[in-house]
N, C-alpha and C. Protein backbone atom coordinates (compact mmCIF):
# COMPACT_ATOMS: atom_id res chain seq x y z
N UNK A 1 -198.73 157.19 -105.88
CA UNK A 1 -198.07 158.46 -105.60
C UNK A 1 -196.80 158.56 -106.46
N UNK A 2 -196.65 159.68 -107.36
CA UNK A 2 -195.78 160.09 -108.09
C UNK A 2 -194.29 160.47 -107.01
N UNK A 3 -193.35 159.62 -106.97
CA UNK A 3 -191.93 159.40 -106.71
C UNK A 3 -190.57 160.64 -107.22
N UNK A 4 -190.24 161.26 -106.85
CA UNK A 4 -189.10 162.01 -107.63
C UNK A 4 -187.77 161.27 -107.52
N UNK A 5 -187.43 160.51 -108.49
CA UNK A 5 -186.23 160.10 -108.37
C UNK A 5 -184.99 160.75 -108.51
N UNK A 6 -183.89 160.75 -108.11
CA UNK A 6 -182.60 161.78 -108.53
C UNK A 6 -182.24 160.99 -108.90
N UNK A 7 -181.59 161.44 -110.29
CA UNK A 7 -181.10 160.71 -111.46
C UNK A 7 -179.49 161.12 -110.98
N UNK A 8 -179.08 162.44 -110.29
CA UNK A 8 -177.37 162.14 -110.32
C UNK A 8 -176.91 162.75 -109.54
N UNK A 9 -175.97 162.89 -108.57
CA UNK A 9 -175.44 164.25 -107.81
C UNK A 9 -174.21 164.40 -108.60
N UNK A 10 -174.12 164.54 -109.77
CA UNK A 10 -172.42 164.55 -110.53
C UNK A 10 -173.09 166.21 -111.58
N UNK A 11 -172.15 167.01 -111.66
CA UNK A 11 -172.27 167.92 -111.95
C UNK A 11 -172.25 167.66 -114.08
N UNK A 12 -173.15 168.41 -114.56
CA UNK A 12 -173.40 168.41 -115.99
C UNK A 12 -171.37 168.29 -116.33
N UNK A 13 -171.21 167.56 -117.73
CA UNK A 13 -169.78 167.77 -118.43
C UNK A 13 -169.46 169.00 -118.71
N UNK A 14 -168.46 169.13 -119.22
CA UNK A 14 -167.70 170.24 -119.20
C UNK A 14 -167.65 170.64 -120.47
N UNK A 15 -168.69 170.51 -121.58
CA UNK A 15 -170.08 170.99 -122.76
C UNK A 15 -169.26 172.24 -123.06
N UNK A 16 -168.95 172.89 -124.18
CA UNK A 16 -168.24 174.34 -124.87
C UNK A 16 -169.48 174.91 -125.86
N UNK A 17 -169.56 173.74 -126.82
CA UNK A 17 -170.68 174.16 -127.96
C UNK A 17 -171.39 172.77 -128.28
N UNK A 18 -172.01 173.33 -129.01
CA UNK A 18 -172.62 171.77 -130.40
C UNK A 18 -171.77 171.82 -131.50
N UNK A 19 -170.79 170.66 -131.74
CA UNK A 19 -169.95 170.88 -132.85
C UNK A 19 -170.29 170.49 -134.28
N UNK A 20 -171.21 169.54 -134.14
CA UNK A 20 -171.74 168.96 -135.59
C UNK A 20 -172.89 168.00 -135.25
N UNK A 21 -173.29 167.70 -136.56
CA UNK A 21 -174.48 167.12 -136.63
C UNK A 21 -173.89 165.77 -137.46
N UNK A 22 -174.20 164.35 -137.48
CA UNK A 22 -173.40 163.25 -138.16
C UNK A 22 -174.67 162.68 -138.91
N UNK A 23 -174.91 162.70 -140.41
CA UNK A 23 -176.01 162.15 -140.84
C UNK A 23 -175.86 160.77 -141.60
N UNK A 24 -176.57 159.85 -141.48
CA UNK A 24 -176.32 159.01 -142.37
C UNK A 24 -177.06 159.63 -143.98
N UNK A 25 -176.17 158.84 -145.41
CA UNK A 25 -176.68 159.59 -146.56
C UNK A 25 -176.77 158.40 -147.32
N UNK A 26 -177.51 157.95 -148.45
CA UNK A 26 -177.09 157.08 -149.50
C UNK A 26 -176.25 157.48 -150.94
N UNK A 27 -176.28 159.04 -151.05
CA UNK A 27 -175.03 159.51 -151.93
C UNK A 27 -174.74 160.64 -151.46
N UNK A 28 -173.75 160.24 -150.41
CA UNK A 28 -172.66 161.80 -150.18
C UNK A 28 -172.82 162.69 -151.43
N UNK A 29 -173.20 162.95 -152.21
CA UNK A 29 -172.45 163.63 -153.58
C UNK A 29 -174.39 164.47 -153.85
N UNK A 30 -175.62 163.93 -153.57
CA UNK A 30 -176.37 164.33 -153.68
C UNK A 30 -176.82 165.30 -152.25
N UNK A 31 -176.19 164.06 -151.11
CA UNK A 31 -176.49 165.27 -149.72
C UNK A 31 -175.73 166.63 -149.85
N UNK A 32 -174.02 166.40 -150.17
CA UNK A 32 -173.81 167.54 -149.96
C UNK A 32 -173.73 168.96 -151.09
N UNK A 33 -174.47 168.24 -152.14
CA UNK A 33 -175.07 169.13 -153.17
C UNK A 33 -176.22 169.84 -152.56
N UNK A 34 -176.83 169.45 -151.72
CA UNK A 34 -178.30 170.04 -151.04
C UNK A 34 -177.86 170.57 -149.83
N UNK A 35 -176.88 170.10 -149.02
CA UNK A 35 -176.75 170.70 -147.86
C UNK A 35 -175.75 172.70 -148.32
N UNK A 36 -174.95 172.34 -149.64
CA UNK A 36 -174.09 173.71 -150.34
C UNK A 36 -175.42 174.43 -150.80
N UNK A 37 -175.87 173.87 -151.74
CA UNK A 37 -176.73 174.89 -152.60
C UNK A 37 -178.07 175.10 -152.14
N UNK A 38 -178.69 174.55 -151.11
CA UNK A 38 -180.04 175.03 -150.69
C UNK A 38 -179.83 175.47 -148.94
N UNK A 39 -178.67 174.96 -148.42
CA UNK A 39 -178.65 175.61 -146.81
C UNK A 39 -177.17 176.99 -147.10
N UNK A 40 -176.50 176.43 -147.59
CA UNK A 40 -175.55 177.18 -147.95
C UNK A 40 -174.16 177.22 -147.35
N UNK A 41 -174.20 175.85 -146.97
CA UNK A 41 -172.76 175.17 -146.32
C UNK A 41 -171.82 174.76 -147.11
N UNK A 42 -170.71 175.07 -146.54
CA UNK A 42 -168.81 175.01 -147.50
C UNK A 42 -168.84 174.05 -147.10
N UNK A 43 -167.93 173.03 -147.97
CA UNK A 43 -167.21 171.96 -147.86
C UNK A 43 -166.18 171.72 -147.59
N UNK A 44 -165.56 171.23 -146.34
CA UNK A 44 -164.22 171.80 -145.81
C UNK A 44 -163.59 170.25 -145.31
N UNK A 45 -162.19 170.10 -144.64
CA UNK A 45 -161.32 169.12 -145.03
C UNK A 45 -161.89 167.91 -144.41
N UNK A 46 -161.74 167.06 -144.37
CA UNK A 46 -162.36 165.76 -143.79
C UNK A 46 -160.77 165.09 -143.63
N UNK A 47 -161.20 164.47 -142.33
CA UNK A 47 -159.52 164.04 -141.97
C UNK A 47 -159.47 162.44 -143.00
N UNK A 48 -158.49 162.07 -143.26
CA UNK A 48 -157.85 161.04 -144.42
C UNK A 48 -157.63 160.11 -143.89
N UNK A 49 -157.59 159.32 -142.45
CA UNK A 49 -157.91 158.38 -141.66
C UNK A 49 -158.99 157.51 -141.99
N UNK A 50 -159.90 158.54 -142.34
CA UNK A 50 -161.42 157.59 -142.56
C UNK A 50 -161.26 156.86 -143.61
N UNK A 51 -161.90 155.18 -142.91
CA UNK A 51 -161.88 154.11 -144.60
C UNK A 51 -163.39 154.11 -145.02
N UNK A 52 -164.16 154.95 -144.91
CA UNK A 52 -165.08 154.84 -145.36
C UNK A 52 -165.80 156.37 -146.40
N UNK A 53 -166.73 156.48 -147.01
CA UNK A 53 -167.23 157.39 -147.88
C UNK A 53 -168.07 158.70 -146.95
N UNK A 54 -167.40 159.43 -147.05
CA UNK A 54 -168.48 160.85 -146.53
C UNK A 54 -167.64 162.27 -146.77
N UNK A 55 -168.30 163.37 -146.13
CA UNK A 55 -168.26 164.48 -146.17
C UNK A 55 -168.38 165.30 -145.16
N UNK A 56 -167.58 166.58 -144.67
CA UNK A 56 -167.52 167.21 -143.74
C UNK A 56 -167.86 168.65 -144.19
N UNK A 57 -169.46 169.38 -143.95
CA UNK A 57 -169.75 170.60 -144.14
C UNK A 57 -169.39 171.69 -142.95
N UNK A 58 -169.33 172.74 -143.51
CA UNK A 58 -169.82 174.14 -142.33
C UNK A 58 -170.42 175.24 -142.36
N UNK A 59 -170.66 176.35 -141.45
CA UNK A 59 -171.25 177.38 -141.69
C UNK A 59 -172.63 177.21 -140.85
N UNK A 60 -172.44 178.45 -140.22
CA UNK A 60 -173.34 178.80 -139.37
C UNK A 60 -172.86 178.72 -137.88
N UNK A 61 -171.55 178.67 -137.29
CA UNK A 61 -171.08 177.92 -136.46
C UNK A 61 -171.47 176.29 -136.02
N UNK A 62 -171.88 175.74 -137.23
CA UNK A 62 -171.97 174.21 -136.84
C UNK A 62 -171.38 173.38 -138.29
N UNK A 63 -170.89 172.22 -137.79
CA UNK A 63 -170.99 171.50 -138.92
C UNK A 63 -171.86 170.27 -138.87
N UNK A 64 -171.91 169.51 -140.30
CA UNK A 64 -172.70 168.66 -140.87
C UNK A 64 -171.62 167.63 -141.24
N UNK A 65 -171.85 166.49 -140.74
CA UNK A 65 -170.30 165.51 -140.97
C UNK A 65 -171.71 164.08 -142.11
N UNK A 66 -171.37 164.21 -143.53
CA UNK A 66 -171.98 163.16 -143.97
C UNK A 66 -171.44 161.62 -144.02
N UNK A 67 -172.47 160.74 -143.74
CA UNK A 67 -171.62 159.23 -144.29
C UNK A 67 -172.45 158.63 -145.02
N UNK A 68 -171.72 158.21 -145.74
CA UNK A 68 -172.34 157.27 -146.80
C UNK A 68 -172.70 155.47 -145.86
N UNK A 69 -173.69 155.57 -146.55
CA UNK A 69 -174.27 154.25 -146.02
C UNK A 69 -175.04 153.58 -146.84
N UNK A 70 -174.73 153.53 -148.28
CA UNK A 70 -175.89 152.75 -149.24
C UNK A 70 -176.81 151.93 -148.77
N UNK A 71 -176.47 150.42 -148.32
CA UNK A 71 -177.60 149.71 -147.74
C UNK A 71 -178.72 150.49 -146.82
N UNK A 72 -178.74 151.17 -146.90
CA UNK A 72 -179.69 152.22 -145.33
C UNK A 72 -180.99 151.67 -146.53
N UNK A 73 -181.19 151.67 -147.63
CA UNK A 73 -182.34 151.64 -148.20
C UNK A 73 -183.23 149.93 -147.65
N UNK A 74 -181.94 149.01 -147.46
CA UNK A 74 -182.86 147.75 -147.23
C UNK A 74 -183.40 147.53 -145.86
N UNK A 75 -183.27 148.86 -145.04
CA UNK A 75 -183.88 149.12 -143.86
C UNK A 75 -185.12 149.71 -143.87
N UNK A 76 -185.43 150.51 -145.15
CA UNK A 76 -186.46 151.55 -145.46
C UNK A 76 -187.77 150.55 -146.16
N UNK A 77 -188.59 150.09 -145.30
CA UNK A 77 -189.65 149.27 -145.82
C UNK A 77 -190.68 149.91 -146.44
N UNK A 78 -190.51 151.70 -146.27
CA UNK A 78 -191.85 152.73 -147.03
C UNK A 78 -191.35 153.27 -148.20
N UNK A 79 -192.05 152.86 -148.52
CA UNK A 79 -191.64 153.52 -150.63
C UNK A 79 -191.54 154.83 -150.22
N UNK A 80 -193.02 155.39 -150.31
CA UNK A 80 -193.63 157.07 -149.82
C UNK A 80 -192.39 157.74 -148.72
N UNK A 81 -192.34 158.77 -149.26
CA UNK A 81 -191.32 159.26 -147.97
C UNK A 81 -192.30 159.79 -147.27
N UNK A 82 -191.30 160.32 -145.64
CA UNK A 82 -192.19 159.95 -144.62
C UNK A 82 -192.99 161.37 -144.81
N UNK A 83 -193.31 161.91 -144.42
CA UNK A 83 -194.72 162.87 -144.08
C UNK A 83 -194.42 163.86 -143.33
N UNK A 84 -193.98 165.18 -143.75
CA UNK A 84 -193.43 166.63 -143.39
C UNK A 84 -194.06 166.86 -141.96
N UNK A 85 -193.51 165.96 -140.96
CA UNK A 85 -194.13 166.50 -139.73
C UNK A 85 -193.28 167.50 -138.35
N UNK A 86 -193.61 168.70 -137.81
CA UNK A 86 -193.19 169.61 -137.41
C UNK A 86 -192.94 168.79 -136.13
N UNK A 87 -193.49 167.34 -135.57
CA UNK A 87 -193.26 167.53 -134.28
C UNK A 87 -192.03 165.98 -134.61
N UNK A 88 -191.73 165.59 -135.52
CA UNK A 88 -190.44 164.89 -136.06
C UNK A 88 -188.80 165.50 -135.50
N UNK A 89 -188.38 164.46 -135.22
CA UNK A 89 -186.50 165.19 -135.09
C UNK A 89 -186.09 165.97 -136.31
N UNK A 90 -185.72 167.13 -136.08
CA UNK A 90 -185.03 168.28 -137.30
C UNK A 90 -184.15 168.86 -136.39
N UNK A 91 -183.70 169.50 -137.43
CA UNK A 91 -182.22 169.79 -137.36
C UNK A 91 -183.05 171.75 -137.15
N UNK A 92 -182.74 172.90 -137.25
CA UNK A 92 -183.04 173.93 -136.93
C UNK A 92 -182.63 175.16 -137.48
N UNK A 93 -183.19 176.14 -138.13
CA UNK A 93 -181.53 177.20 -138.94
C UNK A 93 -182.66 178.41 -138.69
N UNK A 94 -182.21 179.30 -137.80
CA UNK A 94 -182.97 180.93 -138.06
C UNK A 94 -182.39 181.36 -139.37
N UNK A 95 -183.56 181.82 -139.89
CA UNK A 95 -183.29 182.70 -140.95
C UNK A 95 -183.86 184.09 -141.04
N UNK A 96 -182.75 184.97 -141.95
CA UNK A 96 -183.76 186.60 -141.83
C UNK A 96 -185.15 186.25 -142.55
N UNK A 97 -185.61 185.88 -143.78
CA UNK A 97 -186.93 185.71 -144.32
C UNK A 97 -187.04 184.68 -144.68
N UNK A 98 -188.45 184.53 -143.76
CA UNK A 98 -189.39 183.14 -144.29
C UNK A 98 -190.32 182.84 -145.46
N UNK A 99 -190.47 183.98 -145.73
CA UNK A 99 -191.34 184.56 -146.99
C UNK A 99 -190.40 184.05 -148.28
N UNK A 100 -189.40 184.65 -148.03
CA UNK A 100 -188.23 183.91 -149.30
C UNK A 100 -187.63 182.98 -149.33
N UNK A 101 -187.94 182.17 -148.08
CA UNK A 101 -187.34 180.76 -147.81
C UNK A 101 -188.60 180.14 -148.72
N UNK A 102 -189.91 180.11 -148.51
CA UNK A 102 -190.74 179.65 -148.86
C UNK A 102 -190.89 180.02 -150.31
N UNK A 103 -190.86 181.11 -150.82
CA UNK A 103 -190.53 181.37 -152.58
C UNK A 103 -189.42 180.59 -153.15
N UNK A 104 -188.46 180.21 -152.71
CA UNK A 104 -187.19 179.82 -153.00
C UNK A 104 -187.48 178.01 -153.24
N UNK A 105 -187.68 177.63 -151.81
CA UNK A 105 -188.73 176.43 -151.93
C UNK A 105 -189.38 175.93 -153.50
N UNK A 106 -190.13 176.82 -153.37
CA UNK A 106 -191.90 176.50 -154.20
C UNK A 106 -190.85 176.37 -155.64
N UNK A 107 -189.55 177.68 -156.18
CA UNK A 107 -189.42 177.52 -157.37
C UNK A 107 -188.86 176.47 -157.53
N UNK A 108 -187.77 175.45 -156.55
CA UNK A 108 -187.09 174.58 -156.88
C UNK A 108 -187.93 173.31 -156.60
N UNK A 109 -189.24 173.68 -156.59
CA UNK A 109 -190.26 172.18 -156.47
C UNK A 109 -190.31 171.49 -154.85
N UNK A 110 -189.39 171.65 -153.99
CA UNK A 110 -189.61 171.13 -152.84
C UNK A 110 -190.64 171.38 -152.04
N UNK A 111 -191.30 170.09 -151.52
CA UNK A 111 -192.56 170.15 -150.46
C UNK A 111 -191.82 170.61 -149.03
N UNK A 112 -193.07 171.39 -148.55
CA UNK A 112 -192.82 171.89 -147.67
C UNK A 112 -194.47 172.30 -146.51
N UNK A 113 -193.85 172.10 -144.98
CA UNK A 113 -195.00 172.75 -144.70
C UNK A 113 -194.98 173.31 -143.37
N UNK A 114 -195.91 174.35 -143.15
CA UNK A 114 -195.56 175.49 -142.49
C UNK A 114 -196.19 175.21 -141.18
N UNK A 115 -195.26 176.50 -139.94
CA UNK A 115 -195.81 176.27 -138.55
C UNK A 115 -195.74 177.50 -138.58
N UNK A 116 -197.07 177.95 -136.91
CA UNK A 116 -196.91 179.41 -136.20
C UNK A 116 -196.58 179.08 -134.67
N UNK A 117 -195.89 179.40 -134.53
CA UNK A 117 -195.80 179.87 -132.94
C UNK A 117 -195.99 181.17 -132.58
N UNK A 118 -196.88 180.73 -131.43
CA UNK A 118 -196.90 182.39 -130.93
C UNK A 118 -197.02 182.23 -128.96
N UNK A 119 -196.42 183.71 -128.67
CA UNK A 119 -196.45 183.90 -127.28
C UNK A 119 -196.25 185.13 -127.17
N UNK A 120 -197.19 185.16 -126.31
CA UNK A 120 -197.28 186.64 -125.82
C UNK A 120 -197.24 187.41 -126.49
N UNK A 121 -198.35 187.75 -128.09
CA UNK A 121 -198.16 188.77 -129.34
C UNK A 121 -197.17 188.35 -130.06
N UNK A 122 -195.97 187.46 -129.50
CA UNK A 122 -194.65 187.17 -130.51
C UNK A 122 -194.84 185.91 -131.17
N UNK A 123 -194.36 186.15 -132.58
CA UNK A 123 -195.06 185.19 -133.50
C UNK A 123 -193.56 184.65 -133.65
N UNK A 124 -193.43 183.02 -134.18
CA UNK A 124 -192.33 182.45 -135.06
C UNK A 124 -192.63 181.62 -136.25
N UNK A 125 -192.64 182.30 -137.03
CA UNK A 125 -192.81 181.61 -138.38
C UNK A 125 -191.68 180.56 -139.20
N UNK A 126 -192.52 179.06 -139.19
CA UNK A 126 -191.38 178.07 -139.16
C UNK A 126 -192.31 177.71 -140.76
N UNK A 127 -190.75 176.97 -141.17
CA UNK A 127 -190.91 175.93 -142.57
C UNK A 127 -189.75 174.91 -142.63
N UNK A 128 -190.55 173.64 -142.61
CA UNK A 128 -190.00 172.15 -142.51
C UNK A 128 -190.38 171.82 -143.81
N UNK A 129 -188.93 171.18 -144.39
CA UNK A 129 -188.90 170.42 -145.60
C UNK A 129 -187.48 169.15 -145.10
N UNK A 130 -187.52 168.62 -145.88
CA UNK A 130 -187.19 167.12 -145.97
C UNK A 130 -185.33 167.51 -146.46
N UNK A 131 -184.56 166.53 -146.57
CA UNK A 131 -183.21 166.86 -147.15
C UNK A 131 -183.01 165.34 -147.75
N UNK A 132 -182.65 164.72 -148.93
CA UNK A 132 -182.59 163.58 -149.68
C UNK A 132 -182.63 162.66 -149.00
N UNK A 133 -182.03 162.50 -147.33
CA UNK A 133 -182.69 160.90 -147.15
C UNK A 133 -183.61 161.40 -146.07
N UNK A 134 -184.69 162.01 -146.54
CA UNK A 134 -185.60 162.29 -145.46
C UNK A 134 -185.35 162.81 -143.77
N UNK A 135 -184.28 163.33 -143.91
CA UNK A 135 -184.19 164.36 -142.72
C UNK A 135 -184.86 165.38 -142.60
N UNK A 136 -185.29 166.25 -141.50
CA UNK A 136 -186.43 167.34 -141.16
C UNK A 136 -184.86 168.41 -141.52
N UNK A 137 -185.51 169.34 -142.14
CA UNK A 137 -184.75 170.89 -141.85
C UNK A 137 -186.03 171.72 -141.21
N UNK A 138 -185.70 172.31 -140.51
CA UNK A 138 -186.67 173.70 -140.24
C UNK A 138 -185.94 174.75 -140.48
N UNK A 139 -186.65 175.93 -140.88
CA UNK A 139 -185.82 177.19 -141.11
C UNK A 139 -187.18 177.72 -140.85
N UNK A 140 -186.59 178.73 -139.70
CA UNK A 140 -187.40 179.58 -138.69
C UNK A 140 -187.07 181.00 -138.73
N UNK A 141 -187.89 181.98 -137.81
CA UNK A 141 -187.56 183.49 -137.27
C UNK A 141 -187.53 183.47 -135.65
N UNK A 142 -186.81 182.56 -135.31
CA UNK A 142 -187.12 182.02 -133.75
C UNK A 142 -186.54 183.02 -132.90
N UNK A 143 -186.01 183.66 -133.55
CA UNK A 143 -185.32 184.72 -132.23
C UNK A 143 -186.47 186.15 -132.34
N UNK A 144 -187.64 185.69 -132.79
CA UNK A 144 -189.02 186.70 -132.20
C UNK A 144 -189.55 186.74 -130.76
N UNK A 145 -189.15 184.92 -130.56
CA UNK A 145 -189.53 185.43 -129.66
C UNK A 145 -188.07 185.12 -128.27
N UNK A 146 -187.99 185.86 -127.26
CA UNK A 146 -187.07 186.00 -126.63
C UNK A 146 -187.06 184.43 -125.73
N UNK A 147 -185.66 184.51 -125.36
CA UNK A 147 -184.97 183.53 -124.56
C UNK A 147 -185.20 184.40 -122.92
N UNK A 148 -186.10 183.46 -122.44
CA UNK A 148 -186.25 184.21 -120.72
C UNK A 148 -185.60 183.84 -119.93
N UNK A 149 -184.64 184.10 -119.16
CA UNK A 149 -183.92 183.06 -117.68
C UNK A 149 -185.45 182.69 -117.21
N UNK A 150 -184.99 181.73 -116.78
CA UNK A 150 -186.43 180.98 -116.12
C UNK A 150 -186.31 181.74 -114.39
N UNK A 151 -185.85 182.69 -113.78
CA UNK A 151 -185.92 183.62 -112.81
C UNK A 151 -187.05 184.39 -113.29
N UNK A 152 -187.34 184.78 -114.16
CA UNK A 152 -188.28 186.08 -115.26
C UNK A 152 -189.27 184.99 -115.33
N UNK A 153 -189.69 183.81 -114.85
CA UNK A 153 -191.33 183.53 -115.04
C UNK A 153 -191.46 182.95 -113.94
N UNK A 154 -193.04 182.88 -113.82
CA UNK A 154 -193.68 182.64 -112.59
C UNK A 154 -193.52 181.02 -112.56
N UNK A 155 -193.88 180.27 -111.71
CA UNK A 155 -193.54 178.71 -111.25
C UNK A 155 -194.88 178.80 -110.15
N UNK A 156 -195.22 177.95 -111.06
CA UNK A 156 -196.00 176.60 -109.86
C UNK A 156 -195.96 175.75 -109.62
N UNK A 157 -195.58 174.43 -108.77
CA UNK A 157 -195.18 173.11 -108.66
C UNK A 157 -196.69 172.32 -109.31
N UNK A 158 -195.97 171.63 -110.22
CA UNK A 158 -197.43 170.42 -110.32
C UNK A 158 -197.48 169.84 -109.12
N UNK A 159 -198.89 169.34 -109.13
CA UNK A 159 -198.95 168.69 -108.16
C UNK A 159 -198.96 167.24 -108.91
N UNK A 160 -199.16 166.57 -109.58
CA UNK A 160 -199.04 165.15 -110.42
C UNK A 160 -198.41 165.41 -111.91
N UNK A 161 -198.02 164.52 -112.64
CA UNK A 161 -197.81 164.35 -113.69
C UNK A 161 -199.30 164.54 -114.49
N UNK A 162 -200.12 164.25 -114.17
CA UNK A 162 -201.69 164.29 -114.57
C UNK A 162 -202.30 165.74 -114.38
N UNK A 163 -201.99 166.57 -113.16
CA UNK A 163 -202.84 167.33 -112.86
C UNK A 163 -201.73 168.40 -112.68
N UNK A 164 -201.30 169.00 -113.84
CA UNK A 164 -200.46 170.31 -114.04
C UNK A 164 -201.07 171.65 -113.82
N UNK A 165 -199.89 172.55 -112.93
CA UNK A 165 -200.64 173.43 -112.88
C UNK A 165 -200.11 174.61 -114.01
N UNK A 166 -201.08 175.31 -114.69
CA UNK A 166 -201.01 175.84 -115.90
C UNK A 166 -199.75 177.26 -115.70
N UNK A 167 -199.30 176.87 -116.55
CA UNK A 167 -197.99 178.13 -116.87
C UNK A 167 -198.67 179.41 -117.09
N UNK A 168 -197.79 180.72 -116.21
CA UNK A 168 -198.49 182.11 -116.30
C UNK A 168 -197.62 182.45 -116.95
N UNK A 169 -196.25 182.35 -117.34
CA UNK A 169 -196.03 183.07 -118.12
C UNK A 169 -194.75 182.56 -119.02
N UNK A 170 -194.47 181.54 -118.31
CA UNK A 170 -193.31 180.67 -119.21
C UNK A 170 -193.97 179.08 -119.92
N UNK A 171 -193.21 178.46 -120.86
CA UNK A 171 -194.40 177.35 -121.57
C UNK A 171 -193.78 176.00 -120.40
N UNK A 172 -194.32 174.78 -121.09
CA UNK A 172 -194.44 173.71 -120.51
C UNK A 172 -193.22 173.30 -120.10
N UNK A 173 -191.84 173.85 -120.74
CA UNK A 173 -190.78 173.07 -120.78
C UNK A 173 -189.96 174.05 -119.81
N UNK A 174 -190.57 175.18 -119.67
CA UNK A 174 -189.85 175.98 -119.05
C UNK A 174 -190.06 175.68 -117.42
N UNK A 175 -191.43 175.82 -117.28
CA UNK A 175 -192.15 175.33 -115.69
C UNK A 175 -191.11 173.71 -115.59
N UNK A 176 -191.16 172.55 -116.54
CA UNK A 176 -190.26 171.28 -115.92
C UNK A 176 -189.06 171.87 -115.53
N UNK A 177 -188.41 172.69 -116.20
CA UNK A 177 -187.06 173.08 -115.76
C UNK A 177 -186.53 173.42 -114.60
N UNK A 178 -188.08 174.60 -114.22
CA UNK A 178 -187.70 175.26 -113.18
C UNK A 178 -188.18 174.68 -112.09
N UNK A 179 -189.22 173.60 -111.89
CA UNK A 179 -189.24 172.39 -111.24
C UNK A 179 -188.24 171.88 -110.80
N UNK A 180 -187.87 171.07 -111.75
CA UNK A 180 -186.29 170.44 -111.21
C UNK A 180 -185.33 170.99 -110.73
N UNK A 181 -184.84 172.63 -111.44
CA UNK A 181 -183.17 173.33 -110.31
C UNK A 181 -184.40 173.32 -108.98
N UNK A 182 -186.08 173.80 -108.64
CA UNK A 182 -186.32 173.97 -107.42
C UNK A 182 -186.33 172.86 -106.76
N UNK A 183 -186.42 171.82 -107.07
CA UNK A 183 -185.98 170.08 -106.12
C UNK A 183 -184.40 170.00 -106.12
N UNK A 184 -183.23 170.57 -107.29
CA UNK A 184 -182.23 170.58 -106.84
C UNK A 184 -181.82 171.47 -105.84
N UNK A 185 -182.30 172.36 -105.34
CA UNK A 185 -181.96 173.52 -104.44
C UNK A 185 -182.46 172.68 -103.26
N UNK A 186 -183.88 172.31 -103.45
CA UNK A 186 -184.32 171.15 -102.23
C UNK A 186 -183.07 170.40 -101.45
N UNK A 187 -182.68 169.99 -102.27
CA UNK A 187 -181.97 169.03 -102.35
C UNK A 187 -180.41 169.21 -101.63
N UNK A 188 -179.72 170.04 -101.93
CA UNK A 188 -178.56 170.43 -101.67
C UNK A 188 -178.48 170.51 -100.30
N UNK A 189 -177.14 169.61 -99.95
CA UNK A 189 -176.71 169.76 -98.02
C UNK A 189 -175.88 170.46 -97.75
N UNK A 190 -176.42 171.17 -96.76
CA UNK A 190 -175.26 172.40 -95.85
C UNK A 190 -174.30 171.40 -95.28
């Protein structure tokens, strides 16, 4: 029998935004040539404390904080870089056109390869390519399809981890969600 454990009664931190993303690089000077001229991020001050080699990007309301880490290669036992996969950790960027993300792509030689999402008639047209030390970028049209409060879809409790009961109108991640605030509401003492 599947157990629900409560993982906390302490209320989520006190979270504002996502402020940056911290990558490891083997030449600061080639990442943030690719992160300026193909995402289209400024290069802005990096505090002078640091004893080590990197770079601090922005734009888009996020930044990109690079570090240099040369040895990272005697960790890398695959020649081949790794293999353009959509369900890999990436990083995420809506864009107005995918059509010209993907022309833009093709002229500057970068591999690339494409996803559809769709729900409910609403399509999101995604493209994942790589960034010099093999990081995922995606650049999407993700705001096709809408952000629902999970109040606006229907809920059914699984009954097992095995034997789910199928989402009517919100996806898989949405039904866990609304699972769990309904065991936290369970949950809560008068």
């Amino acid at each position: 029998m599947l157990e629900i454990e409560e993982v906390s009664n302490y209320e989520a931190l006190p979270l504002l935004s996502l402020n940056h993303v911290s990558l490891l690089c083997r030449s600061v000077l080639d990442s943030m040539r690719f992160y300026e001229e193909i995402l289209g991020f400024v290069l802005i001050k990096r505090p002078s404390s640091f004893k080590f080699n990197g770079a601090w990007l922005y734009n888009y309301g996020i930044g990109i904080h690079l570090i240099e880490n040369p040895p990272i290669d005697d960790f890398d036992t695959i020649v081949e870089p790794r293999p353009i996969n959509p369900k890999d950790n990436h990083i995420s960027f809506q864009c107005r056109d995918v059509g010209l993300v993907k022309r833009r792509l093709e002229d500057m030689g970068m591999k690339y390869v494409t996803a559809v999402v769709e729900d409910e008639g609403n399509r999101v047209d995604q493209v994942f390519f790589h960034d010099p030390d093999g990081y995922m970028i995606e650049l999407c049209n993700c705001e096709n399809i809408p952000i629902l409060p999970l109040s606006s879809c229907s809920f059914k409790p699984r009954l097992s981890s095995f034997n789910r009961a199928a989402p009517t109108k919100c996806g898989f991640m949405e039904n866990m969600m609304m699972e769990s605030l309904s065991m936290d509401i369970l949950n809560i003492s008068f």
